[in-house]
PDB file of N, CA and C in Angstrom:
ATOM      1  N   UNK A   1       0.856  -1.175   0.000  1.00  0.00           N
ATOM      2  CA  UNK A   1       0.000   0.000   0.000  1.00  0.00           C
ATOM      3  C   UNK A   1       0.902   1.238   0.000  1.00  0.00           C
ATOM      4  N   UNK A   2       0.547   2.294  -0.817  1.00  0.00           N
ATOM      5  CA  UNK A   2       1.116   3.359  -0.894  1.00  0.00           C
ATOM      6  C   UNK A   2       0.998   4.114   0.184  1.00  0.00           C
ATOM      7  N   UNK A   3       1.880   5.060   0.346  1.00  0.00           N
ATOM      8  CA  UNK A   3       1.828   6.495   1.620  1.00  0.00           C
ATOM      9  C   UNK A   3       0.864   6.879   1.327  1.00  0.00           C
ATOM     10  N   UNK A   4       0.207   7.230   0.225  1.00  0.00           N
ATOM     11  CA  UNK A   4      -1.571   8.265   0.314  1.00  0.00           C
ATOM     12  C   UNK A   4      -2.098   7.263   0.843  1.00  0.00           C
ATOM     13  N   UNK A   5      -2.387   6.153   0.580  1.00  0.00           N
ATOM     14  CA  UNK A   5      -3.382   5.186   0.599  1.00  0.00           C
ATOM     15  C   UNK A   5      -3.406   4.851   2.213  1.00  0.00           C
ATOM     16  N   UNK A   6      -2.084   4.651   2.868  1.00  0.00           N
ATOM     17  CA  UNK A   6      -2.082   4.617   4.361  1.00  0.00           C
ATOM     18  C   UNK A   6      -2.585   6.174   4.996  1.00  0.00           C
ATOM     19  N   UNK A   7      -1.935   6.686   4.548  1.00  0.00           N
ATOM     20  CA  UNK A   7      -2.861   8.302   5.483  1.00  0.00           C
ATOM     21  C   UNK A   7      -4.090   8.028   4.577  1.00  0.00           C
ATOM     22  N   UNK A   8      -4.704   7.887   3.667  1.00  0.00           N
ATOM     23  CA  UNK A   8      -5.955   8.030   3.071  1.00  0.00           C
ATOM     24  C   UNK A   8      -6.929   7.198   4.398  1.00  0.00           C
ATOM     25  N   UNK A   9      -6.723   5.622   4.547  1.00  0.00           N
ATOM     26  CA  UNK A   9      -6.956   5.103   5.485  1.00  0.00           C
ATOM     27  C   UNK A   9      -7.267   5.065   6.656  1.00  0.00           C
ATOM     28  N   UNK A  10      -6.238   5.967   6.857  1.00  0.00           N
ATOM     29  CA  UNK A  10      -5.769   6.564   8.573  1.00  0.00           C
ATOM     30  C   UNK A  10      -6.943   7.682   9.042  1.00  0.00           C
ATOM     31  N   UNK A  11      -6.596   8.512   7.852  1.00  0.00           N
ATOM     32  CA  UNK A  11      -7.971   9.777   7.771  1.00  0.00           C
ATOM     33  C   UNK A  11      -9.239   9.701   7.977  1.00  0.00           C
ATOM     34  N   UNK A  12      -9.300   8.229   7.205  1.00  0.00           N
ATOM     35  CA  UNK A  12     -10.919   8.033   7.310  1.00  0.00           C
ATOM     36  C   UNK A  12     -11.255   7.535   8.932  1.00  0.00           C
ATOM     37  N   UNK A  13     -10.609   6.877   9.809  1.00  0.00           N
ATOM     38  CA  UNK A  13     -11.017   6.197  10.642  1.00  0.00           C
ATOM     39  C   UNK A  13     -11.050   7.776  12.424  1.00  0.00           C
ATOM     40  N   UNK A  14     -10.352   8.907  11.496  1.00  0.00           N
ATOM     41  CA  UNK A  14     -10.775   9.899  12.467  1.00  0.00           C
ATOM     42  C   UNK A  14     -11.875  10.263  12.462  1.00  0.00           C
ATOM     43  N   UNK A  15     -12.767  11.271  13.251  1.00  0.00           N
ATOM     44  CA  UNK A  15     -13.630  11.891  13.521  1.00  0.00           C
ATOM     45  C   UNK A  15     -14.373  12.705  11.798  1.00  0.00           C
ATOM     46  N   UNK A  16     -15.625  13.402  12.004  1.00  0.00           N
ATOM     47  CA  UNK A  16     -15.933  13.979  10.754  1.00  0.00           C
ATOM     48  C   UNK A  16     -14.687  15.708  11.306  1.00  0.00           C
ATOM     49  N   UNK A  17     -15.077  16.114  12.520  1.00  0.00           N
ATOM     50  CA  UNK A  17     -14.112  17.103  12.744  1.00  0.00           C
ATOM     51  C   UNK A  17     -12.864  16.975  12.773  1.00  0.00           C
ATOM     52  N   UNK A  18     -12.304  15.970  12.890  1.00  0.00           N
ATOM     53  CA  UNK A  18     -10.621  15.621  12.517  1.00  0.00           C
ATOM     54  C   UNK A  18     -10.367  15.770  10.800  1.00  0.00           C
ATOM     55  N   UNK A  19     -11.265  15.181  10.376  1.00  0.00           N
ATOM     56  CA  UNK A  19     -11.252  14.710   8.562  1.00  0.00           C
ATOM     57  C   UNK A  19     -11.492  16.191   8.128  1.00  0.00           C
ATOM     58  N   UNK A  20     -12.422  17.038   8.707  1.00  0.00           N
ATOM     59  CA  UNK A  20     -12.592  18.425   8.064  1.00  0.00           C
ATOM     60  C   UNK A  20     -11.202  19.318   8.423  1.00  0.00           C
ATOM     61  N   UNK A  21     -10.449  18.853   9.562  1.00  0.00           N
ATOM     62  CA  UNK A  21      -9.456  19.959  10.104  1.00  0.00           C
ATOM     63  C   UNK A  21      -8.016  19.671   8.984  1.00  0.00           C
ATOM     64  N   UNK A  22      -7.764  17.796   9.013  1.00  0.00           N
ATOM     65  CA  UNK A  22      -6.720  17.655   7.836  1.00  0.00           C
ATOM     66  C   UNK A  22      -7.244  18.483   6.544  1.00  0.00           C
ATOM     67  N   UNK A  23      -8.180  17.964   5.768  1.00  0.00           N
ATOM     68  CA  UNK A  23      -8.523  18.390   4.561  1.00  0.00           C
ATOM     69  C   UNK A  23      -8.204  19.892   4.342  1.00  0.00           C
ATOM     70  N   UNK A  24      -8.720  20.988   5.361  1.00  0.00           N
ATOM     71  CA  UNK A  24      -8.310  21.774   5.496  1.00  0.00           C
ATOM     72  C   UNK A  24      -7.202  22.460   5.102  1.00  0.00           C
ATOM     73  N   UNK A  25      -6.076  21.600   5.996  1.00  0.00           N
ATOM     74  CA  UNK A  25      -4.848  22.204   6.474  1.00  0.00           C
ATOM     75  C   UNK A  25      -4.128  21.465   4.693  1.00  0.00           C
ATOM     76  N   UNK A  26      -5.007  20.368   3.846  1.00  0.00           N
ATOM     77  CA  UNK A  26      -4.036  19.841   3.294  1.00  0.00           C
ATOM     78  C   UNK A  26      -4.844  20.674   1.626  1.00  0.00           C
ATOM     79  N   UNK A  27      -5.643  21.659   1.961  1.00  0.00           N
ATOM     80  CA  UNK A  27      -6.495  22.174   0.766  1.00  0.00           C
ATOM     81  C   UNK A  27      -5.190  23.329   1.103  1.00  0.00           C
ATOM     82  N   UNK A  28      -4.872  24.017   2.375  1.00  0.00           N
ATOM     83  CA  UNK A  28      -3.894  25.290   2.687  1.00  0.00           C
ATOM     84  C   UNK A  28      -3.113  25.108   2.075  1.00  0.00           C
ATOM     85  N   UNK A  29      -2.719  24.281   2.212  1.00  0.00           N
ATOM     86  CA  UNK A  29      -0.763  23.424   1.791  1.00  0.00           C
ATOM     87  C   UNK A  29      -0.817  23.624   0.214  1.00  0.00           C
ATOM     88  N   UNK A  30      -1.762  23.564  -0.558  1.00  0.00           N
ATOM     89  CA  UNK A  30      -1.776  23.457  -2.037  1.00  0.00           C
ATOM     90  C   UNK A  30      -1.872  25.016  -2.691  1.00  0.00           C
ATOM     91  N   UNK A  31      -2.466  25.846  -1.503  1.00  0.00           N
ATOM     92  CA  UNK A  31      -2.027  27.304  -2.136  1.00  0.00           C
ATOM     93  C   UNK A  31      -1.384  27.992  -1.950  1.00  0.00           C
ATOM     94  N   UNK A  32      -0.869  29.057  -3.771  1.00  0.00           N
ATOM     95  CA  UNK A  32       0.126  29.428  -3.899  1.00  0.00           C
ATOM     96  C   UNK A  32       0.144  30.815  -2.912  1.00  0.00           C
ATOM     97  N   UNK A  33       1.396  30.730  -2.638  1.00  0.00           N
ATOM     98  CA  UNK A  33       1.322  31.745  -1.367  1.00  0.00           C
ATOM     99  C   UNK A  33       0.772  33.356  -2.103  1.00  0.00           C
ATOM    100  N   UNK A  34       1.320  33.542  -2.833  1.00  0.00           N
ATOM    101  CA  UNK A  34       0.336  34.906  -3.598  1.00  0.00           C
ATOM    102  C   UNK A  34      -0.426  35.051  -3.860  1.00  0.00           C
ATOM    103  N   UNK A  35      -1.632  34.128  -3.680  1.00  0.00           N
ATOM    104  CA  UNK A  35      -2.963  34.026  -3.990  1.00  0.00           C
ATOM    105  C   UNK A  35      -3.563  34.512  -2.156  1.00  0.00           C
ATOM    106  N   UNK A  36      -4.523  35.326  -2.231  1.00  0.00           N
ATOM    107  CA  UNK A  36      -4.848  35.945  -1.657  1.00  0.00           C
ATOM    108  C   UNK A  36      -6.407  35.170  -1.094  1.00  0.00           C
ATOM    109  N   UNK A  37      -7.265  34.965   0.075  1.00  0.00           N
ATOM    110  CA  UNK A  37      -7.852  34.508   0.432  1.00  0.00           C
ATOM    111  C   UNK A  37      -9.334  34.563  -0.688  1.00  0.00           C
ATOM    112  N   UNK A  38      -9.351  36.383  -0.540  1.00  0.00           N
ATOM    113  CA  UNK A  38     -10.423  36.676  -1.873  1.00  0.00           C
ATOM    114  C   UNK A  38     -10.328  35.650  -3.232  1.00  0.00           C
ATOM    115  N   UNK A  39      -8.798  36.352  -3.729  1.00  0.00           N
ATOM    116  CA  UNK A  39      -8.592  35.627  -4.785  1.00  0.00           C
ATOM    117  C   UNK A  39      -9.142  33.980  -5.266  1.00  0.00           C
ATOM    118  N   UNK A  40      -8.995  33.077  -4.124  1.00  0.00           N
ATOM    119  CA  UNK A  40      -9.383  31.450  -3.608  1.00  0.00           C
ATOM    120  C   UNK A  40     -10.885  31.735  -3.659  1.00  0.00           C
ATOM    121  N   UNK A  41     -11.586  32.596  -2.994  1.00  0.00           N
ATOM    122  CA  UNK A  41     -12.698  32.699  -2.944  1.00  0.00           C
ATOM    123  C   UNK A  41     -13.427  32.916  -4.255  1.00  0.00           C
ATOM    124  N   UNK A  42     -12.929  33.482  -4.533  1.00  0.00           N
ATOM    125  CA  UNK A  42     -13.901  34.334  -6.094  1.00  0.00           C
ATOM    126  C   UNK A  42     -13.378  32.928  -6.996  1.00  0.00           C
ATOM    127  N   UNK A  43     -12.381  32.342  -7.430  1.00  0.00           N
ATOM    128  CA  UNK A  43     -12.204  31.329  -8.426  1.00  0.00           C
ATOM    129  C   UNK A  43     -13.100  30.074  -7.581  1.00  0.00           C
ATOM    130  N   UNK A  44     -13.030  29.614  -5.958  1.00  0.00           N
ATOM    131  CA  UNK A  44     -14.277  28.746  -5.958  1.00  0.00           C
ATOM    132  C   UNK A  44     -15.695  28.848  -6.295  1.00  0.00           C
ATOM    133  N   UNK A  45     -16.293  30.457  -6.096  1.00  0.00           N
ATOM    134  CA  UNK A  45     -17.407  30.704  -6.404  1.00  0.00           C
ATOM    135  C   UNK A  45     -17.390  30.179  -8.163  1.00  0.00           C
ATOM    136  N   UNK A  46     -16.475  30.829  -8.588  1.00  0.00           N
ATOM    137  CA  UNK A  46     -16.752  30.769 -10.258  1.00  0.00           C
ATOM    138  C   UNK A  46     -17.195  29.366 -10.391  1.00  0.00           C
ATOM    139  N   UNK A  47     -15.942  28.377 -10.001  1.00  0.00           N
ATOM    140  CA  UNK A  47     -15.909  26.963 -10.207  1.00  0.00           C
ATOM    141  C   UNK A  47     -17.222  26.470 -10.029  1.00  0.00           C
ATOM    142  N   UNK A  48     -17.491  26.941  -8.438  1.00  0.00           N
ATOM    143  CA  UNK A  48     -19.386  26.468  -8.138  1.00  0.00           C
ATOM    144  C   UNK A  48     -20.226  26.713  -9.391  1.00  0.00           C
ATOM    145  N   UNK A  49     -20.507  28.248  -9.671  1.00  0.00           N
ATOM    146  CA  UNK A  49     -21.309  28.487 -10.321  1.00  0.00           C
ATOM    147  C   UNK A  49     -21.477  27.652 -11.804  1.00  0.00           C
ATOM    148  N   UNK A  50     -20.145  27.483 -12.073  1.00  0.00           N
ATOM    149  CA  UNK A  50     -20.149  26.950 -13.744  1.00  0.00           C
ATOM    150  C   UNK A  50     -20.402  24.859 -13.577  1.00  0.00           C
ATOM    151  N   UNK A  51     -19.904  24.609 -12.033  1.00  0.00           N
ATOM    152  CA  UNK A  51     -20.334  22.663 -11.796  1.00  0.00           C
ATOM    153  C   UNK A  51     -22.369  23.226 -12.306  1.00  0.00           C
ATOM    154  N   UNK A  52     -22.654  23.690 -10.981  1.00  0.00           N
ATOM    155  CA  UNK A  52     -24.098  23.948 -10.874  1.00  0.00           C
ATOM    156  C   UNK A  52     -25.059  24.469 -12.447  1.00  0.00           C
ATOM    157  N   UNK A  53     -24.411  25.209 -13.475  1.00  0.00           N
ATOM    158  CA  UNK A  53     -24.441  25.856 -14.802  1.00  0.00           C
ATOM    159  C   UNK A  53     -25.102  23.969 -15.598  1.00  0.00           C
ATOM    160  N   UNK A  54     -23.258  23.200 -15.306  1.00  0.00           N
ATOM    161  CA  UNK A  54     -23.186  22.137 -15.831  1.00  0.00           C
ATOM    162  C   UNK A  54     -24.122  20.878 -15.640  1.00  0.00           C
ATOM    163  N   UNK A  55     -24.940  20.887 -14.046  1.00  0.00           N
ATOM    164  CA  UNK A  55     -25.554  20.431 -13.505  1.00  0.00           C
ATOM    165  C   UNK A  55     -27.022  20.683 -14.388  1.00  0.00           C
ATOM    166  N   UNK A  56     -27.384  21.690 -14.312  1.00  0.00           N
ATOM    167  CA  UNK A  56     -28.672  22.568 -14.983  1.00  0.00           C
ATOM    168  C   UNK A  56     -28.646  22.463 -16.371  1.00  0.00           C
ATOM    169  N   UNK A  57     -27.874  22.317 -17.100  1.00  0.00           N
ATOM    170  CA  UNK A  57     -27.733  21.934 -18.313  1.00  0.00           C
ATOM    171  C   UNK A  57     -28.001  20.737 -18.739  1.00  0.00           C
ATOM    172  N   UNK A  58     -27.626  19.810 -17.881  1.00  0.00           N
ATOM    173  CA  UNK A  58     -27.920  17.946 -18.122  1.00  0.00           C
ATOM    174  C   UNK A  58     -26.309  17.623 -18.612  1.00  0.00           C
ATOM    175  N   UNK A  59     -25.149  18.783 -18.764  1.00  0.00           N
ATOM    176  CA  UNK A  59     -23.777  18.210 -19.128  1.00  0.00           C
ATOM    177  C   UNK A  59     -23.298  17.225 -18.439  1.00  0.00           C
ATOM    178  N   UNK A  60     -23.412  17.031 -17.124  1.00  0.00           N
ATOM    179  CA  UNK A  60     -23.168  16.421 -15.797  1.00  0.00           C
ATOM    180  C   UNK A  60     -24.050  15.757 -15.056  1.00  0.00           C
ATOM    181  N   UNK A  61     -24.045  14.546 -14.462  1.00  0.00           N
ATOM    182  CA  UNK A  61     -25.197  13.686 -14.279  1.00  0.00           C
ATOM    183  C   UNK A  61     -24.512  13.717 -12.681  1.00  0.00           C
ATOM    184  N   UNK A  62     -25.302  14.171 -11.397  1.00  0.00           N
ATOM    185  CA  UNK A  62     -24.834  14.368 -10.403  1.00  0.00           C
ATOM    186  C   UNK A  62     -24.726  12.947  -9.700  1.00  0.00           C
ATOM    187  N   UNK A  63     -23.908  11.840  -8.763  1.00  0.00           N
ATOM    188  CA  UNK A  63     -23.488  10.901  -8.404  1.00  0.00           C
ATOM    189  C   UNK A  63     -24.003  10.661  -7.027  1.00  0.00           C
ATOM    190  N   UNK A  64     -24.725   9.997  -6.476  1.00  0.00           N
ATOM    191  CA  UNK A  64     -24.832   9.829  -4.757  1.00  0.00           C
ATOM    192  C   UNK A  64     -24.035   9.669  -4.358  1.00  0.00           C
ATOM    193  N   UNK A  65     -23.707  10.812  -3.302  1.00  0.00           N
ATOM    194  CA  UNK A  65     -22.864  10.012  -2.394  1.00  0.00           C
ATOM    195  C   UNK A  65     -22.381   8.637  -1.513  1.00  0.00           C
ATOM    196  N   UNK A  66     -23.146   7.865  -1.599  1.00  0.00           N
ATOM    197  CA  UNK A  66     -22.660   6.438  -1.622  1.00  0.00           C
ATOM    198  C   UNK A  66     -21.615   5.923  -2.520  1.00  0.00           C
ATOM    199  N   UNK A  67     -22.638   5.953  -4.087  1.00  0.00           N
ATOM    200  CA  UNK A  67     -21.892   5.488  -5.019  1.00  0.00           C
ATOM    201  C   UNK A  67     -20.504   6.240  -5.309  1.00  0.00           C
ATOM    202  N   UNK A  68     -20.479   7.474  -5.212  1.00  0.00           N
ATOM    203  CA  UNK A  68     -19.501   8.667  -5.315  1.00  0.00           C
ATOM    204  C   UNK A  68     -18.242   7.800  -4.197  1.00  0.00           C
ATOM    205  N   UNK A  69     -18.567   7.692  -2.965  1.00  0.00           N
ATOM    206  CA  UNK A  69     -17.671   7.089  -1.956  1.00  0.00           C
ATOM    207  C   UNK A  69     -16.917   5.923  -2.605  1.00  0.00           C
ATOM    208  N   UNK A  70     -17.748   4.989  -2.977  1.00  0.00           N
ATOM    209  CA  UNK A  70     -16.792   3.854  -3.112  1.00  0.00           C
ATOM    210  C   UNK A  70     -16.091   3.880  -4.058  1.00  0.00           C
ATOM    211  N   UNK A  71     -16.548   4.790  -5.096  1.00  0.00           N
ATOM    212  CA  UNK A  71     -15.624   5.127  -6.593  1.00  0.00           C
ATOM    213  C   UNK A  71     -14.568   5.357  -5.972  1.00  0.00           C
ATOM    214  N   UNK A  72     -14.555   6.809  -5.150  1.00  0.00           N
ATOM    215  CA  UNK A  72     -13.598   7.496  -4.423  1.00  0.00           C
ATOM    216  C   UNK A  72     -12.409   6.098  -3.538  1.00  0.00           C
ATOM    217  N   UNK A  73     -13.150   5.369  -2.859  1.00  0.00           N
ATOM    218  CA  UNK A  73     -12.087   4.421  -2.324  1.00  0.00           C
ATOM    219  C   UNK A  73     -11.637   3.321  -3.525  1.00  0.00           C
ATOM    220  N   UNK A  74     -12.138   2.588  -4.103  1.00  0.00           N
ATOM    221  CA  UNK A  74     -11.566   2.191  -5.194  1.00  0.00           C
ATOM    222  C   UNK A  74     -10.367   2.466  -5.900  1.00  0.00           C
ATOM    223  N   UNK A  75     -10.667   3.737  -6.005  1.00  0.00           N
ATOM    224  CA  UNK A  75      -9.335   4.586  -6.477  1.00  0.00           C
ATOM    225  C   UNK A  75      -8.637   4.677  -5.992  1.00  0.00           C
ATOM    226  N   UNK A  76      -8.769   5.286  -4.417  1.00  0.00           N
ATOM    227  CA  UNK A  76      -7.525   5.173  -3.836  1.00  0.00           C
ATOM    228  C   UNK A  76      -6.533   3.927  -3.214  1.00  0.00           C
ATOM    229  N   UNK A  77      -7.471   2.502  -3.613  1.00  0.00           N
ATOM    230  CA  UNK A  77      -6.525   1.289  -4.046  1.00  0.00           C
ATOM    231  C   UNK A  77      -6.490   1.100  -5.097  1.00  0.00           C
ATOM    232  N   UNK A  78      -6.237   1.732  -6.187  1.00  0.00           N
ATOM    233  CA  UNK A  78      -5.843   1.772  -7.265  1.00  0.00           C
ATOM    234  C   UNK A  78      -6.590   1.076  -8.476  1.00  0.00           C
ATOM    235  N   UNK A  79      -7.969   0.738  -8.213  1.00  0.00           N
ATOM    236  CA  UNK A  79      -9.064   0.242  -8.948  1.00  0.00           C
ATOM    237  C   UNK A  79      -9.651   1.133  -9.654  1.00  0.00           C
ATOM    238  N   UNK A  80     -10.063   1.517 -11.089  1.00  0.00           N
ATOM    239  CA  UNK A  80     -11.014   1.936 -11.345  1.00  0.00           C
ATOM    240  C   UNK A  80     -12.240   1.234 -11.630  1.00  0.00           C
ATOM    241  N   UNK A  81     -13.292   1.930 -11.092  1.00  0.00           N
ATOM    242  CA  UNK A  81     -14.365   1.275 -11.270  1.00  0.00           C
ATOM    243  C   UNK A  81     -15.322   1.733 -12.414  1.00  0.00           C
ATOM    244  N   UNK A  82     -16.395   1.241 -12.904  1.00  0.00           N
ATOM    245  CA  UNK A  82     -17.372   2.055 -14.151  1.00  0.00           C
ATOM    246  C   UNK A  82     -18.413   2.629 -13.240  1.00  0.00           C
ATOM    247  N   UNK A  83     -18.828   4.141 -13.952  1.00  0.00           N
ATOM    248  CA  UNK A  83     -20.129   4.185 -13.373  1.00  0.00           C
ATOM    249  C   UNK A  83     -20.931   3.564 -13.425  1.00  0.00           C
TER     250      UNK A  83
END
């Protein structure tokens, strides 16, 4: 098993407030330090607005979260699965 796949693991078996505090700290870690809080803000809004655009359109067929989950773990043992 890979290093993601062991912290992937590890992550899941904390709390929902532990899992929100890593994710967090590991969404921080990925931005560029010159990007400004606004800046993060206004490109997630955009991003929202144009998934939700894509949603309303029929481009994008939205996934339950169930099914969404196990895709999600699958993957992170290195399975892909079909929708």
């Amino acid at each position: 098993m890979s290093d993601a796949e062991n912290v992937l693991v590890a992550a899941l078996r904390l709390s929902a407030k532990e899992r929100a505090a890593v994710a967090a700290a590991l969404i921080q870690s990925l931005d560029e330090p010159e990007q400004t809080t606004d800046d993060v803000e206004a490109a997630w809004d955009e991003e929202i607005q144009q998934r939700l655009a894509d949603v309303d359109a029929g481009v994008v067929t939205p996934v339950p979260w169930p099914e969404a989950r196990r895709r999600i773990l699958a993957a992170a043992k290195g399975r892909r699965e079909a929708p």
